[in-house]
Every structure is written in structure tokens, then in C-alpha cells.
N, C-alpha and C. Protein backbone atom coordinates (compact mmCIF):
# COMPACT_ATOMS: atom_id res chain seq x y z
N UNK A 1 16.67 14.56 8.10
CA UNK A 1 16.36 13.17 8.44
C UNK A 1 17.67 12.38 8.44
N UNK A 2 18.03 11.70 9.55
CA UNK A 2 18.67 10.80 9.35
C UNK A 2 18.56 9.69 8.53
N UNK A 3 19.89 9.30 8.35
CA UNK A 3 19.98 7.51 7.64
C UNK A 3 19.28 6.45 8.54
N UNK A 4 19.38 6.78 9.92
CA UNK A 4 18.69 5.62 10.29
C UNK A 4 16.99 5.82 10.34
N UNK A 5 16.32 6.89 10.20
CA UNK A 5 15.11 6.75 10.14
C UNK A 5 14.59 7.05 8.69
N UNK A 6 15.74 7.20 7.48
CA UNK A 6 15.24 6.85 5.97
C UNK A 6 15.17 5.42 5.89
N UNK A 7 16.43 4.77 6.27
CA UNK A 7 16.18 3.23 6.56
C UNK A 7 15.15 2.54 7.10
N UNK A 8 14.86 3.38 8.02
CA UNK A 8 13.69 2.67 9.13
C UNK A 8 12.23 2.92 8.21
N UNK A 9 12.16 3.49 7.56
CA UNK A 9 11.01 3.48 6.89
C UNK A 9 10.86 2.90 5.34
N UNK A 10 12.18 2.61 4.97
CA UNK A 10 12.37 1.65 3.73
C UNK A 10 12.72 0.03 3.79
N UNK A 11 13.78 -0.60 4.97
CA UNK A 11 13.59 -1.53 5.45
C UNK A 11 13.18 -1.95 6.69
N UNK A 12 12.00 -2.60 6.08
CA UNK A 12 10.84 -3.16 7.57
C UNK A 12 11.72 -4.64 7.71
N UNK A 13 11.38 -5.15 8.63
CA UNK A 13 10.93 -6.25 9.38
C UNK A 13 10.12 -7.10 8.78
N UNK A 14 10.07 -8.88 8.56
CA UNK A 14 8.84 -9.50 7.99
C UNK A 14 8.64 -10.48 9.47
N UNK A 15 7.32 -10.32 9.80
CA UNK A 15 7.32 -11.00 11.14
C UNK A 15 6.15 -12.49 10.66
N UNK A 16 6.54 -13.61 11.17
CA UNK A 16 5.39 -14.35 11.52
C UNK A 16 4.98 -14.62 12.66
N UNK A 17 3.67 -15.10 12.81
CA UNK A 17 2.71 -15.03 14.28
C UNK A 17 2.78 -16.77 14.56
N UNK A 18 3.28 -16.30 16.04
CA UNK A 18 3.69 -17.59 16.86
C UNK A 18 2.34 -18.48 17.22
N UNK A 19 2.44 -19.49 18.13
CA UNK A 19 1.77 -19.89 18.74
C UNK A 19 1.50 -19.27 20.18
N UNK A 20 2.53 -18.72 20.54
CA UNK A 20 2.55 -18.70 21.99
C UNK A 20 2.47 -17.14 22.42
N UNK A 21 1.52 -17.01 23.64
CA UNK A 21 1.52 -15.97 23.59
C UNK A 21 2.75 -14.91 24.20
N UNK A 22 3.30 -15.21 25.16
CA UNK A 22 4.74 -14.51 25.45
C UNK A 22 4.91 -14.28 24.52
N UNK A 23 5.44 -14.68 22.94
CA UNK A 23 6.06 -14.09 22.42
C UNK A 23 4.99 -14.31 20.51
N UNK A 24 4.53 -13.55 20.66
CA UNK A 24 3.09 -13.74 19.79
C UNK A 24 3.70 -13.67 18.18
N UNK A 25 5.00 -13.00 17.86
CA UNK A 25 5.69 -13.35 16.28
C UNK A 25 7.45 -13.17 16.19
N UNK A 26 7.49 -13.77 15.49
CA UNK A 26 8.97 -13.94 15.34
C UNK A 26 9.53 -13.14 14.00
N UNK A 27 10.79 -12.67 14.29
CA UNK A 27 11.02 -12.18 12.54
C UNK A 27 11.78 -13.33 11.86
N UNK A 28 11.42 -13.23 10.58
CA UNK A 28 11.65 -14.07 9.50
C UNK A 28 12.28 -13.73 8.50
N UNK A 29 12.63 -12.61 8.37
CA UNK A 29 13.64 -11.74 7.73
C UNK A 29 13.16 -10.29 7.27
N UNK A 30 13.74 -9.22 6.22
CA UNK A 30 13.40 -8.03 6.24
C UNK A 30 13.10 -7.96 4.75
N UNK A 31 12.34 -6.72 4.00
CA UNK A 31 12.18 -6.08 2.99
C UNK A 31 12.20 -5.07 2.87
N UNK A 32 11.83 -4.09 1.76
CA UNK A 32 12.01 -2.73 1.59
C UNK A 32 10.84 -2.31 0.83
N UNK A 33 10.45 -1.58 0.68
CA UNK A 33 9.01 -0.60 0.36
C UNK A 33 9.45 0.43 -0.85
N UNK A 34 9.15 0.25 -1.84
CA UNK A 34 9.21 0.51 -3.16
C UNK A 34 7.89 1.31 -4.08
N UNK A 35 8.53 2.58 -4.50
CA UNK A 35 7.49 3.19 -4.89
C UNK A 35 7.36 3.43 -6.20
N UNK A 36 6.78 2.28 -7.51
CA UNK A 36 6.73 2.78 -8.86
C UNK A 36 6.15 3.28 -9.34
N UNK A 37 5.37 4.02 -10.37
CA UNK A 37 4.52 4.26 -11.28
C UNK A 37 3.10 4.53 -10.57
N UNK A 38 3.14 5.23 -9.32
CA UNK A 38 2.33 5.89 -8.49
C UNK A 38 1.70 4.30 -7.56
N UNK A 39 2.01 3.37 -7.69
CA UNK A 39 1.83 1.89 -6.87
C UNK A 39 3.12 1.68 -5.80
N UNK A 40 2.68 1.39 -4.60
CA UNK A 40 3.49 0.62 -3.81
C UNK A 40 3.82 -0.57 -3.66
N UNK A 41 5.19 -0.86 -3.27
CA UNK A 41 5.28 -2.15 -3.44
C UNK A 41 6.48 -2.44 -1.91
N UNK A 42 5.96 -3.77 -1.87
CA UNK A 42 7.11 -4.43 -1.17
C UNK A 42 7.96 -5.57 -1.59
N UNK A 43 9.14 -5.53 -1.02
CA UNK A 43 10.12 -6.32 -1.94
C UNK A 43 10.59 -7.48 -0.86
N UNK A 44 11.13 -8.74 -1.07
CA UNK A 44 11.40 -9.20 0.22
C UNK A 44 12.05 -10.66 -1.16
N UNK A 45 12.69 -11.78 -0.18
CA UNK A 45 13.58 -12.71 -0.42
C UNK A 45 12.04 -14.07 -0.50
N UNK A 46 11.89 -14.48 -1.53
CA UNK A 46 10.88 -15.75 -1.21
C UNK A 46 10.94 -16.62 -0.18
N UNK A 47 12.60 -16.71 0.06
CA UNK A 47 12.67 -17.58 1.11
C UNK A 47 11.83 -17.38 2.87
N UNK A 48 12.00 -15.83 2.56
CA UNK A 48 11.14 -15.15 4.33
C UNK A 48 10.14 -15.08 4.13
N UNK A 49 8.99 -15.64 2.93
CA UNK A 49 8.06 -15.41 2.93
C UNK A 49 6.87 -16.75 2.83
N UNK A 50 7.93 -18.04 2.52
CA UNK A 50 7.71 -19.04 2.23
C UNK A 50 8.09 -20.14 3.71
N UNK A 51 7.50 -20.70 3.70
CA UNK A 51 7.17 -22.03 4.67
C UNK A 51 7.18 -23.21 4.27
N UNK A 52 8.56 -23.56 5.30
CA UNK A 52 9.43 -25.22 4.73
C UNK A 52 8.49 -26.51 4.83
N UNK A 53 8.12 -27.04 3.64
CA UNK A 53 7.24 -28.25 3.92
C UNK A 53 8.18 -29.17 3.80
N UNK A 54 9.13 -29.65 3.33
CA UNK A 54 9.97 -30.56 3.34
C UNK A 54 11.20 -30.15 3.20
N UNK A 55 11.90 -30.98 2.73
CA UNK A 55 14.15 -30.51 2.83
C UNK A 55 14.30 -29.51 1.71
N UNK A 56 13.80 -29.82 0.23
CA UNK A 56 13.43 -28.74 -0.58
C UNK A 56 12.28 -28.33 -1.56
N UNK A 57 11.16 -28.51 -0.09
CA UNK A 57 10.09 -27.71 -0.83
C UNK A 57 9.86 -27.07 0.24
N UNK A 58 9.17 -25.73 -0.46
CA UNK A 58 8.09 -25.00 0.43
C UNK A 58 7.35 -24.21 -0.02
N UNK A 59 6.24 -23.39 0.54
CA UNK A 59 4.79 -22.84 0.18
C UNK A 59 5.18 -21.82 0.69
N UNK A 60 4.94 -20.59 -0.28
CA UNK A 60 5.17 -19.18 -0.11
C UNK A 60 3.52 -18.71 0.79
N UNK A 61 3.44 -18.04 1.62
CA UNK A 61 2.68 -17.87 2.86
C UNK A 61 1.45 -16.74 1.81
N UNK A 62 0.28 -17.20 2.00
CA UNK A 62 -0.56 -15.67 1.08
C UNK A 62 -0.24 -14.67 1.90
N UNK A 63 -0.48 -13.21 1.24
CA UNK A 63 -0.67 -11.86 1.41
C UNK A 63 -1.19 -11.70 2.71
N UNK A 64 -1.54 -11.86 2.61
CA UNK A 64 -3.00 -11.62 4.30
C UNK A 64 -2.12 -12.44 5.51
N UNK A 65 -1.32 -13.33 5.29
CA UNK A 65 -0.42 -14.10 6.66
C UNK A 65 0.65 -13.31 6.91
N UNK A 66 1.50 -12.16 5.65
CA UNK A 66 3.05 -11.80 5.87
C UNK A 66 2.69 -10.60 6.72
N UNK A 67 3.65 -10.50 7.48
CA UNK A 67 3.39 -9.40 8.19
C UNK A 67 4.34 -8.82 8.48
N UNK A 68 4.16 -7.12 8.30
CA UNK A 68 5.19 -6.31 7.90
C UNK A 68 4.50 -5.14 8.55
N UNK A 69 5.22 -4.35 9.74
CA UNK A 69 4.76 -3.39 10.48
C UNK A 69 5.21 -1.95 9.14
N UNK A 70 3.88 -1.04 9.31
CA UNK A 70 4.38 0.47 8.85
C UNK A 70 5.70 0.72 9.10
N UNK A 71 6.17 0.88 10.08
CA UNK A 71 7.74 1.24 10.28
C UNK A 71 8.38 0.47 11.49
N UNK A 72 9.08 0.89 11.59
CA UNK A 72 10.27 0.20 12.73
C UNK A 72 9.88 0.31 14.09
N UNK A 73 8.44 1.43 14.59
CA UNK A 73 8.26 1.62 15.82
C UNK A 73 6.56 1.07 16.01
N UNK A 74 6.17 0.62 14.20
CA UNK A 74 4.84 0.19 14.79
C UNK A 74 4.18 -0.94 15.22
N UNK A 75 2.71 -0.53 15.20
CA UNK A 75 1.89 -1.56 15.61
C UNK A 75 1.28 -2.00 14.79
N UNK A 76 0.71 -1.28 13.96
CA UNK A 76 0.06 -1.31 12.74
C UNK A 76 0.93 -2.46 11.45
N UNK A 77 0.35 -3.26 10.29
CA UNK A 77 0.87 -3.53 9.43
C UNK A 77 0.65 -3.08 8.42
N UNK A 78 1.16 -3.06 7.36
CA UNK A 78 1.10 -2.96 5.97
C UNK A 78 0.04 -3.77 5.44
N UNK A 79 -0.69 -3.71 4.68
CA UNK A 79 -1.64 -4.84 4.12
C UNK A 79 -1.44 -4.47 2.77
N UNK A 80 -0.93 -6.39 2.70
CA UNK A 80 -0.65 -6.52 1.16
C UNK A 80 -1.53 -7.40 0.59
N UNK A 81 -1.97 -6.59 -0.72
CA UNK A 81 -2.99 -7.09 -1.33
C UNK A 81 -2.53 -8.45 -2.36
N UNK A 82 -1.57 -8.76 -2.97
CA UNK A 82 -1.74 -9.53 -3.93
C UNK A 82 0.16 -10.31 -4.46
N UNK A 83 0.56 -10.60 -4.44
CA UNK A 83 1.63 -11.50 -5.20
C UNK A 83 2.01 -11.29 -6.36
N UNK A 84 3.10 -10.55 -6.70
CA UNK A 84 3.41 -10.09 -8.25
C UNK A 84 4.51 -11.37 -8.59
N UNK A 85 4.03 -12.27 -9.63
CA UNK A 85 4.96 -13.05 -10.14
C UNK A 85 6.02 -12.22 -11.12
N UNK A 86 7.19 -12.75 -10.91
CA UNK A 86 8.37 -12.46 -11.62
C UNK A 86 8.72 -13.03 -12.91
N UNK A 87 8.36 -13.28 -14.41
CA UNK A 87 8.44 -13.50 -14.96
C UNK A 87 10.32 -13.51 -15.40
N UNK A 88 11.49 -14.48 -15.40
CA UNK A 88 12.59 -14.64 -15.56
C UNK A 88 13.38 -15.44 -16.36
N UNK A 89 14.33 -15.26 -17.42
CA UNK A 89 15.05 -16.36 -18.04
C UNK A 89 16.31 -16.34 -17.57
N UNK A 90 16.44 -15.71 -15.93
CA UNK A 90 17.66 -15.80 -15.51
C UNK A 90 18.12 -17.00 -14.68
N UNK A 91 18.66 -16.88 -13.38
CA UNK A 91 19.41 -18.48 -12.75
C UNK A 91 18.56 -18.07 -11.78
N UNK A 92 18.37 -19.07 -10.69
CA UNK A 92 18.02 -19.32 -9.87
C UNK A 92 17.47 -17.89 -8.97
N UNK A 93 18.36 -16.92 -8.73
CA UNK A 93 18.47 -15.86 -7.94
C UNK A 93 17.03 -14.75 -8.29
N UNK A 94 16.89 -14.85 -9.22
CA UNK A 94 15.48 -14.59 -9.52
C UNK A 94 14.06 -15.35 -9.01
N UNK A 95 14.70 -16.23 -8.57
CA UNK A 95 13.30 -17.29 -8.29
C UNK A 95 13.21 -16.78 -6.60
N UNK A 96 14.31 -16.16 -5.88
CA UNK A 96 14.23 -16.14 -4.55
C UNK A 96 13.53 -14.62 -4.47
N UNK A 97 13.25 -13.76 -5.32
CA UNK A 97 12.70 -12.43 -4.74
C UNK A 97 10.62 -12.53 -4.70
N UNK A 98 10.20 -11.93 -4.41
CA UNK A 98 9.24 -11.69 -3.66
C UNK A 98 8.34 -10.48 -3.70
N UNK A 99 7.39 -10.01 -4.46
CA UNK A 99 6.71 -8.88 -4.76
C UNK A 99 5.73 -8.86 -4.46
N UNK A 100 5.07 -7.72 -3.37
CA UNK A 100 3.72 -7.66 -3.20
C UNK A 100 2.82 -6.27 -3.52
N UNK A 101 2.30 -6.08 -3.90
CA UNK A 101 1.55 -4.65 -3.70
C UNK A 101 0.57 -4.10 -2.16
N UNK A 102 1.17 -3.19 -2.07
CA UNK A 102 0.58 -2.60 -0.43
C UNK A 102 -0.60 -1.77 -0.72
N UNK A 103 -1.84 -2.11 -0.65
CA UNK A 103 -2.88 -1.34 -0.19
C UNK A 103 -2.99 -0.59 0.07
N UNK A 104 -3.53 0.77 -1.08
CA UNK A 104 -3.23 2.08 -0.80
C UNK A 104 -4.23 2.53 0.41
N UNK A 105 -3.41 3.25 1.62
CA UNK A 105 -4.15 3.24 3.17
C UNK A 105 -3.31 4.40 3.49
N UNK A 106 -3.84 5.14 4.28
CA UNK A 106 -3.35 6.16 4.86
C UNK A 106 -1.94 5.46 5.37
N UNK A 107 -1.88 4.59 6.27
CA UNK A 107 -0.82 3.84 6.92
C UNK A 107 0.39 3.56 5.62
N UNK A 108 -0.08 3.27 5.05
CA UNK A 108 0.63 2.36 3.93
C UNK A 108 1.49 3.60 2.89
N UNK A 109 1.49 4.84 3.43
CA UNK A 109 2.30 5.92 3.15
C UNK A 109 2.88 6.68 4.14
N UNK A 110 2.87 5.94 5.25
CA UNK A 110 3.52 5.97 6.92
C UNK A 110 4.79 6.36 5.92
């Protein structure tokens, strides 16, 4: 296996869905797919997952809106079930990561 298709299956793509249909989602930045203690997970930046309501606020998007294809060539997404808060007494840089658990699915071990 190459590096680029170990990559391609550890960092996805985070897409959101447009208005328009020409071009039906946009990417919003990328994550990586993480496998602990027999649970999957996805990892990603709060900021790509969250939606600017003002200069500095914004609303992190639920589970069911982020969208994250199986791999680099699909169609299919990942479905993430739930939001793992980060419990931190560190600086700021902790507040920007992003944890979800992926729905154990045939796909979802693409």
C-alpha cells in the first residue's frame, strides 16, 4: 500500500452542503479516523466543524450535518453518532479539537 492511499483512508475531507445545486458541498477542512479501544473515532479542528454566528462566536454543527465521505473516492459518508467533549486544563488549543464517534457500519471500516 502506498502512503497516498494509507493517507487517503486516514485523512478525509469535512464537506458542508451548499445551497446550490452545481455545486451541492464545499470542503471546510479535513480530519483523520482514529481507532481506540475497539471504537472509532473521528478527529477534526472545532473550527471546520463549527458555524460563524458572529466575529467571535460560533455553533459547532450536530453529528448528523458534518459530512465526511468513507474515503477519498467516495460517495458514501461516515455517520457520526455523537460529540465527545474534551475535558482540559490546558490553553486555548485544546478548545479547537473536535471528537466524534463513527457508527459502527460496514462502511465505517471502509
Amino acid at each position: 500500500m502506498s502512503v497516498e492511499e494509507i493517507v487517503g483512508k486516514i485523512v478525509l475531507p469535512v464537506l458542508k452542503e451548499n445551497q446550490c445545486e452545481e455545486y451541492p458541498y464545499s470542503k471546510s477542512g479535513s480530519g483523520m479516523r482514529i481507532f481506540h479501544k475497539g471504537t472509532h473515532f473521528f478527529v477534526t479542528a472545532e473550527h471546520v466543524v463549527a458555524d460563524k454566528v458572529q466575529e467571535n462566536t460560533s455553533i459547532s454543527r450536530p453529528p448528523e450535518e458534518i459530512l465526511v465521505p468513507a474515503n477519498n473516492a467516495s460517495r458514501e459518508f461516515i455517520p457520526l453518532t455523537e460529540k465527545i467533549n474534551v475535558d482540559s486544563q490546558n490553553d486555548s488549543f485544546d478548545n479547537d479539537i473536535a471528537f466524534f464517534k463513527i457508527q459502527e457500519t460496514s462502511s465505517s471500516n471502509a
